[in-house]
C-alpha atoms as a PDB file:
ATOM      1  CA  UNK A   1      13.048  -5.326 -15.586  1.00  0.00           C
ATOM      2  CA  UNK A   2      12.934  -5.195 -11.767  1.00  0.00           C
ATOM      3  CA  UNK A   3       9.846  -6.764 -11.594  1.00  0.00           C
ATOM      4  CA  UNK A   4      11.047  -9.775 -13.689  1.00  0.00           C
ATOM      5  CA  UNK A   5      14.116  -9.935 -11.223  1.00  0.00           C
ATOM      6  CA  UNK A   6      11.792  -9.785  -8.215  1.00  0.00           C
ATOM      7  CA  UNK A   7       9.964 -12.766  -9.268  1.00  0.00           C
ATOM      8  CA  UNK A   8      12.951 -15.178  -8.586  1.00  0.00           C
ATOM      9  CA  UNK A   9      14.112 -15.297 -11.569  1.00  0.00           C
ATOM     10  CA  UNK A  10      17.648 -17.099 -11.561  1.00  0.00           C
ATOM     11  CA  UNK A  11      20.441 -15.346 -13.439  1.00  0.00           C
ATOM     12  CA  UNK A  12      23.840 -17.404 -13.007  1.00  0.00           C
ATOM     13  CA  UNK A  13      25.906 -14.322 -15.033  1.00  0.00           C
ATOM     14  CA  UNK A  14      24.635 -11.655 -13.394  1.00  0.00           C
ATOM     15  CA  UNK A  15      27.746 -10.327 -11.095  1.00  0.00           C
ATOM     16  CA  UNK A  16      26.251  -6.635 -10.352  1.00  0.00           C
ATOM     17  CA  UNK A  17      22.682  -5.267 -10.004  1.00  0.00           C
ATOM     18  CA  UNK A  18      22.136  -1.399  -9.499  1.00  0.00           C
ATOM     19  CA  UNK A  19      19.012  -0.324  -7.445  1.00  0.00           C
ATOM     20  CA  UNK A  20      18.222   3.209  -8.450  1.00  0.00           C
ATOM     21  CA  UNK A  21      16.299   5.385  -6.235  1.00  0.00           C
ATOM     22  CA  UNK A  22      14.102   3.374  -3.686  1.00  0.00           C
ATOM     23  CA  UNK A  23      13.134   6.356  -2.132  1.00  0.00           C
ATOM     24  CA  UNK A  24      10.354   6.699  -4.510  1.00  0.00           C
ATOM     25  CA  UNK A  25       9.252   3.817  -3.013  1.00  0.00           C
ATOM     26  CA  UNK A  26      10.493   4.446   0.358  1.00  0.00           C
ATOM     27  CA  UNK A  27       8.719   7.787   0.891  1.00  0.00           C
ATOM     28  CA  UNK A  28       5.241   6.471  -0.934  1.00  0.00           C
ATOM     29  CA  UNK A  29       2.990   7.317   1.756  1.00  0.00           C
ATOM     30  CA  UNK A  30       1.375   3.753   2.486  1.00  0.00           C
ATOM     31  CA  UNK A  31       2.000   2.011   5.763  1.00  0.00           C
ATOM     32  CA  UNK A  32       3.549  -0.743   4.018  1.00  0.00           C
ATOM     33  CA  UNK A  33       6.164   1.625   1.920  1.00  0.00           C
ATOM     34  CA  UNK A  34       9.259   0.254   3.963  1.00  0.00           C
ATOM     35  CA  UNK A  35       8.240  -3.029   3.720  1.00  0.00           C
ATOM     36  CA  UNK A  36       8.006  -2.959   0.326  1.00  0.00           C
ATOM     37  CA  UNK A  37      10.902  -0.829  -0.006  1.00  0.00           C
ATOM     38  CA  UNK A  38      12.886  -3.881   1.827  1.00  0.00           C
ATOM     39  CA  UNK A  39      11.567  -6.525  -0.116  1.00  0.00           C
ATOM     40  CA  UNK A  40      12.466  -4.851  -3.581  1.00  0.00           C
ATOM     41  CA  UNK A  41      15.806  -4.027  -2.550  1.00  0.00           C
ATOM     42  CA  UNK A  42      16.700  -7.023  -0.568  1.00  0.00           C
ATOM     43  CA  UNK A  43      15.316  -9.254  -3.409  1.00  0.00           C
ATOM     44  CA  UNK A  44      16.945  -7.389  -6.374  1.00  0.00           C
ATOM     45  CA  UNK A  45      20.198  -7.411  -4.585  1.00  0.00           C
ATOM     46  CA  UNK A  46      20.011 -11.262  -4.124  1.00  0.00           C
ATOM     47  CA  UNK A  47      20.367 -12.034  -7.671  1.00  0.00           C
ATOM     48  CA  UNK A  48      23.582 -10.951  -8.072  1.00  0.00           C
ATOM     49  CA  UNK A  49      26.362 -13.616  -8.036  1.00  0.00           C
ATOM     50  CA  UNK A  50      24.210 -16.672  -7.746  1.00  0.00           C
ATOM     51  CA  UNK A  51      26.429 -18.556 -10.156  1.00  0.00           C
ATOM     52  CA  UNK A  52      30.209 -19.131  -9.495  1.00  0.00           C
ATOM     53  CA  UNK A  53      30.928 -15.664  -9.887  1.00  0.00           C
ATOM     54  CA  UNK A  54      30.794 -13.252  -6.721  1.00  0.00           C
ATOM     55  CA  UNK A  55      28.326 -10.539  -7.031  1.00  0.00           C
ATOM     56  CA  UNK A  56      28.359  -7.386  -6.564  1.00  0.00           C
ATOM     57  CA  UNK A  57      24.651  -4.663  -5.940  1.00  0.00           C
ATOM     58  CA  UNK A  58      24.869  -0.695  -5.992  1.00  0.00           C
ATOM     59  CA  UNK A  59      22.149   1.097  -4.229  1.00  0.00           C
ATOM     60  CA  UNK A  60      21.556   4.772  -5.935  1.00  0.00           C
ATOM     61  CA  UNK A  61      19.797   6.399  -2.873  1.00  0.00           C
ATOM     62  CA  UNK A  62      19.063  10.074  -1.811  1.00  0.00           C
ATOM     63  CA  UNK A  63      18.983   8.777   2.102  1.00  0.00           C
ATOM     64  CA  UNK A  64      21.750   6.360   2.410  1.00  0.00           C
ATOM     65  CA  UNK A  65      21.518   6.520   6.314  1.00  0.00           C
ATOM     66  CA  UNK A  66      17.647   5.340   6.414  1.00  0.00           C
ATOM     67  CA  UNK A  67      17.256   2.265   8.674  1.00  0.00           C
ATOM     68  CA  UNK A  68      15.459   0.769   6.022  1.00  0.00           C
ATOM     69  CA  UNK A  69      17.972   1.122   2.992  1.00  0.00           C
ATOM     70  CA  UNK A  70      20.875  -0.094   5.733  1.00  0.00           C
ATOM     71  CA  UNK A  71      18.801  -3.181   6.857  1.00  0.00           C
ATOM     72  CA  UNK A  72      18.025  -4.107   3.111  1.00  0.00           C
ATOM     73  CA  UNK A  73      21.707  -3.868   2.309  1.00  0.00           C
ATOM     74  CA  UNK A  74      22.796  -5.714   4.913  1.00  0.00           C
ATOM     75  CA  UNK A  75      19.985  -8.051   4.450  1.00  0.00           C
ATOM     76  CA  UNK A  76      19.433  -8.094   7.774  1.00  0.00           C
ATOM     77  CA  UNK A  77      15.491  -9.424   8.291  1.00  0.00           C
ATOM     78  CA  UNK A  78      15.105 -10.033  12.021  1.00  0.00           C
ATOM     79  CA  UNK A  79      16.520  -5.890  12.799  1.00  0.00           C
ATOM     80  CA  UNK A  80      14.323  -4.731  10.096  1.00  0.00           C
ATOM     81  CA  UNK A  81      11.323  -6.788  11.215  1.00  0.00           C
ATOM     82  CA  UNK A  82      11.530  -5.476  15.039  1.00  0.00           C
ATOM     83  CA  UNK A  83      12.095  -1.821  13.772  1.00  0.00           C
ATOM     84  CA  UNK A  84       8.522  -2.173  11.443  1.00  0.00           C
ATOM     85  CA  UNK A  85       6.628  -3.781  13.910  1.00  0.00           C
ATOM     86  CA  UNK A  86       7.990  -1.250  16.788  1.00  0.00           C
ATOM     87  CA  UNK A  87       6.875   2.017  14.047  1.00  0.00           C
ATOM     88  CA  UNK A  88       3.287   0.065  13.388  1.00  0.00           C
ATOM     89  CA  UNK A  89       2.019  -0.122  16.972  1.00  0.00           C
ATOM     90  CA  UNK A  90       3.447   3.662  18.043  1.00  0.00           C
ATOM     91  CA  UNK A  91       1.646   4.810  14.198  1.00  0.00           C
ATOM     92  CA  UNK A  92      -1.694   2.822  15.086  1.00  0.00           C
ATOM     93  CA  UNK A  93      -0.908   0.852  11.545  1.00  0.00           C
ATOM     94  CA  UNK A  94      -2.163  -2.672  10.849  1.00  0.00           C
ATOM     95  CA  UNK A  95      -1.697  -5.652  11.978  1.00  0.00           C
ATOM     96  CA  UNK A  96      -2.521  -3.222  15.385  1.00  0.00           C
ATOM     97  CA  UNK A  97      -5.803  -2.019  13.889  1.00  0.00           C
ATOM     98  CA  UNK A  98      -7.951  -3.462  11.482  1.00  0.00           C
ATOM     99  CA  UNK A  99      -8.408  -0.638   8.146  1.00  0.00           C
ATOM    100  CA  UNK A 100     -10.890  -0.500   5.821  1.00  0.00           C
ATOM    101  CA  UNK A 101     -11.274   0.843   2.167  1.00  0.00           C
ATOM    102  CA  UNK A 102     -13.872   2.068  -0.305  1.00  0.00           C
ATOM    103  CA  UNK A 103     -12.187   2.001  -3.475  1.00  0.00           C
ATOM    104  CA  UNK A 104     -13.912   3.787  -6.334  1.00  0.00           C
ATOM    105  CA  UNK A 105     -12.603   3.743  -9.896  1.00  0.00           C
ATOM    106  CA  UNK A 106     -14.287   5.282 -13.157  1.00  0.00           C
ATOM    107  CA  UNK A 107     -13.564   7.337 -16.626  1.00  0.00           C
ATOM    108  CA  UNK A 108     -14.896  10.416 -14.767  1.00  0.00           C
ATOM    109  CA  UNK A 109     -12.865  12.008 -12.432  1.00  0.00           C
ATOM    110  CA  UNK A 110     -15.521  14.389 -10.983  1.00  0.00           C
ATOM    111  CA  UNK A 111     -17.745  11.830 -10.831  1.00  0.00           C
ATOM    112  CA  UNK A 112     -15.328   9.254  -8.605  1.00  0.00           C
ATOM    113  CA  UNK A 113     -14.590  12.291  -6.716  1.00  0.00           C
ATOM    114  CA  UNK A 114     -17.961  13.434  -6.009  1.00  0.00           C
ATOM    115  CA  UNK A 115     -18.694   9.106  -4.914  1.00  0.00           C
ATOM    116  CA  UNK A 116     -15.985   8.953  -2.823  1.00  0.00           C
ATOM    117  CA  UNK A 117     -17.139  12.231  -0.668  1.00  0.00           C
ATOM    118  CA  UNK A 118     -20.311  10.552  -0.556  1.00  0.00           C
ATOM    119  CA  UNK A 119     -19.171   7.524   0.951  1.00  0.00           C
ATOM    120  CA  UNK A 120     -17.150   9.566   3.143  1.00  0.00           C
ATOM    121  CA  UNK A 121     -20.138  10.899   4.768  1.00  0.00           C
ATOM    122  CA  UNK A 122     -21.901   8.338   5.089  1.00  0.00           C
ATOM    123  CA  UNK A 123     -19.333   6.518   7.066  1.00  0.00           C
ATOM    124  CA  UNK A 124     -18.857   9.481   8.857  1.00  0.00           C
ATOM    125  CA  UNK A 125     -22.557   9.472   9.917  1.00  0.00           C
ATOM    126  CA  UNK A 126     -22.639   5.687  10.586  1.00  0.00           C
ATOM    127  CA  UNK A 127     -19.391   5.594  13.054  1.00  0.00           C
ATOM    128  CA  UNK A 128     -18.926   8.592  14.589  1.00  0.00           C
ATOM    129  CA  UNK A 129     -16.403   9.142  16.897  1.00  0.00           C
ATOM    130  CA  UNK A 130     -15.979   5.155  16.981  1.00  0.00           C
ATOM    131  CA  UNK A 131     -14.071   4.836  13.894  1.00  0.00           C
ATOM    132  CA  UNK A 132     -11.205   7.217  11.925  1.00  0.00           C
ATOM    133  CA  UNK A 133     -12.521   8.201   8.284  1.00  0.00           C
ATOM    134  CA  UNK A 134      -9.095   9.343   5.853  1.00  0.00           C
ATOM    135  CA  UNK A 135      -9.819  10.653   2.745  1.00  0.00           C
ATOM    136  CA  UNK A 136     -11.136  10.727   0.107  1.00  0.00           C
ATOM    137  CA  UNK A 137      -7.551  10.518  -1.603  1.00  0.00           C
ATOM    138  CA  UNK A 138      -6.436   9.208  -5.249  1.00  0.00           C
ATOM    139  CA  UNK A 139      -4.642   6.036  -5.187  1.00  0.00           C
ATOM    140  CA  UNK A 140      -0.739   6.374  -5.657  1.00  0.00           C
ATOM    141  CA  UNK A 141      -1.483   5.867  -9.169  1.00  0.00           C
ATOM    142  CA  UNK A 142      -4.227   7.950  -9.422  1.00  0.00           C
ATOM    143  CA  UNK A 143      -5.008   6.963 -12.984  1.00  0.00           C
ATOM    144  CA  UNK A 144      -4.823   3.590 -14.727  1.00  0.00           C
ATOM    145  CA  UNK A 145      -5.983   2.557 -18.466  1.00  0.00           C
ATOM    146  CA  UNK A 146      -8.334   6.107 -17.749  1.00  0.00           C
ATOM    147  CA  UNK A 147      -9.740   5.005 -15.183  1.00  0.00           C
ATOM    148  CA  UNK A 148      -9.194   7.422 -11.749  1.00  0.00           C
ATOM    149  CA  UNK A 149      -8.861   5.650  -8.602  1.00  0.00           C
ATOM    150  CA  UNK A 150      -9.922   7.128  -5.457  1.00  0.00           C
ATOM    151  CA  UNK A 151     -10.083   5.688  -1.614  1.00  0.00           C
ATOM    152  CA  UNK A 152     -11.699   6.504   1.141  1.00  0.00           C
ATOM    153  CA  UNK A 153     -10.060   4.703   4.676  1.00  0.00           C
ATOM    154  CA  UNK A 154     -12.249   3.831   7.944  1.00  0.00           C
ATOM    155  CA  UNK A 155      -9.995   2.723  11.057  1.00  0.00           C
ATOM    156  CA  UNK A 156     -12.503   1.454  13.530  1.00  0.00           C
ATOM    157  CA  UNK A 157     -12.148   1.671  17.076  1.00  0.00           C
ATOM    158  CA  UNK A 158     -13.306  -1.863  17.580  1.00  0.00           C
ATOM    159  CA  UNK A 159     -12.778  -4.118  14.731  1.00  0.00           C
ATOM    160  CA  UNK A 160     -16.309  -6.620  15.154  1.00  0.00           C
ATOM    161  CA  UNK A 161     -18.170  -8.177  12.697  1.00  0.00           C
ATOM    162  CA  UNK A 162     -21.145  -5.330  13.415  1.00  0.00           C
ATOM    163  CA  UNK A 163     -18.232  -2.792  12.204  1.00  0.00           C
ATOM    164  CA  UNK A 164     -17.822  -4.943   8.752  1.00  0.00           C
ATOM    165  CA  UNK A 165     -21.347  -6.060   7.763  1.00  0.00           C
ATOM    166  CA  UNK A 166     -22.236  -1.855   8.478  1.00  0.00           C
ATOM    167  CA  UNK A 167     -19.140  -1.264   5.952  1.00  0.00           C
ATOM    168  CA  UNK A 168     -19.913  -3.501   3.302  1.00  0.00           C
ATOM    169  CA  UNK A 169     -23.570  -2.993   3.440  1.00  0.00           C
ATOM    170  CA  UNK A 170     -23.119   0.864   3.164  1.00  0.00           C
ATOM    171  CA  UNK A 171     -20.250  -0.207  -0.040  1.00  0.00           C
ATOM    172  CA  UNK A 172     -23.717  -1.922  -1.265  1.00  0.00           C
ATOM    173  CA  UNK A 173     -25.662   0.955  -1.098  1.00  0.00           C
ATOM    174  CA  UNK A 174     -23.037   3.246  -3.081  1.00  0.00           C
ATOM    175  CA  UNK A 175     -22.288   0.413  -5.901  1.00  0.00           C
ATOM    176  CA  UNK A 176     -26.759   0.606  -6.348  1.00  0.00           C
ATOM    177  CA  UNK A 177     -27.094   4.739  -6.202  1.00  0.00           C
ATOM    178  CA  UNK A 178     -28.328   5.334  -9.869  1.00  0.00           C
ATOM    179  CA  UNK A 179     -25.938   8.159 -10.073  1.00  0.00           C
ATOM    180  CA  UNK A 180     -22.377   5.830  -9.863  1.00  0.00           C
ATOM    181  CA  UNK A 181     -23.833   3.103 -12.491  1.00  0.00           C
ATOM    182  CA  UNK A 182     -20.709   3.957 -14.417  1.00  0.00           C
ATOM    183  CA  UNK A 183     -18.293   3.849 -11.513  1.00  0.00           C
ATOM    184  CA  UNK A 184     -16.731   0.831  -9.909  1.00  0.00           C
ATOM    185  CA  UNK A 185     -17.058   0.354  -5.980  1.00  0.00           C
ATOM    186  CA  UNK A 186     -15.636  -1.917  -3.892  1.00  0.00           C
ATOM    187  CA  UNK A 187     -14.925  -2.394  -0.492  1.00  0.00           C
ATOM    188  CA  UNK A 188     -11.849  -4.289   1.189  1.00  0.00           C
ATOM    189  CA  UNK A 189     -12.146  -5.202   4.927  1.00  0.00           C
ATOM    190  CA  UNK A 190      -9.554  -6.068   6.868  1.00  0.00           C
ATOM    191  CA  UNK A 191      -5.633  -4.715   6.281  1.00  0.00           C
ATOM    192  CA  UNK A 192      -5.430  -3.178   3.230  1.00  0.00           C
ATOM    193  CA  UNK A 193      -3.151  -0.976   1.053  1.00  0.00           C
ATOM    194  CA  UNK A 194      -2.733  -0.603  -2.682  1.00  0.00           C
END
């Protein structure tokens, strides 16, 4: 349901709309976990009273004094914006930094595991003390239609175009090792989160 309100959907009857707990989404871990957090709530609350009827939203929160969880209430877009963008540069967090990902998927969870260390190392090897390598870690959602997901983060020093045709060609190398034929690899350049 709240992703079919999300979309835009227009409701004219709907007077009141109850966000439960966006601190699941709030607290997620991923740079972009507030923003999210303040699109979901700011666009679920908006469909409430869009016809002639006023409206009315309830947020269900464990942290009802976050900045975030105020702003989105409020709606306020301009205080929320300059708080994000303030957090991102003092965190290091894109659009400040370009990051990277190896994103390995597969039926076997050793087996992703095992890939993604590999990659790891081989990043590790190739960048040195000129890039950050996070991880391995399982995706939010570490599992999806049995298939684990794993990712592996490089935060270059220098985001250049040497930096991304080394990343993709050593994704290349990975996605052709005989051993990870059943595995999916890919690698996003560039700000990315999922």
């Amino acid at each position: 349901g709240t992703q079919m309100v999300t979309k835009g959907l227009n409701f004219p009857d709907v007077t009141l709309v109850g966000v439960i707990n966006p601190d699941s989404a709030l607290y997620a871990g991923s740079y972009k976990s507030q923003e999210r957090t303040f699109a979901l709530v700011t666009q679920v609350i908006g469909r409430a009273g869009r016809g002639e009827k006023p409206g009315r939203a309830v947020i269900q929160t464990f942290t009802p004094q976050n900045e975030v969880i105020r702003f989105a209430a409020n709606q306020d877009y301009d205080a929320f914006y300059e708080r994000e963008i303030r957090m991102r540069h003092v965190a290091n967090s894109p659009p400040f930094v370009e990051m990277h990902c190896a994103y390995v998927t597969g039926m076997d969870e050793q087996l992703v595991v095992i890939c993604a260390h590999e990659i790891r190392k081989s990043l590790v090897l190739a960048v040195g003390a000129s890039a950050r390598v996070l991880g391995p870690s399982p995706s939010p959602v570490v599992r999806v239609s049995n298939r684990y997901r794993y990712r592996v983060f490089a935060v270059p020093e220098v985001a250049d175009s040497r930096f991304r045709l080394m990343f993709a060609e050593l994704i290349r190398t990975a996605a052709s090792d005989v051993r990870f034929k059943k595995l999916t690899i890919a690698g996003i350049n560039g700000a990315f989160d999922s």
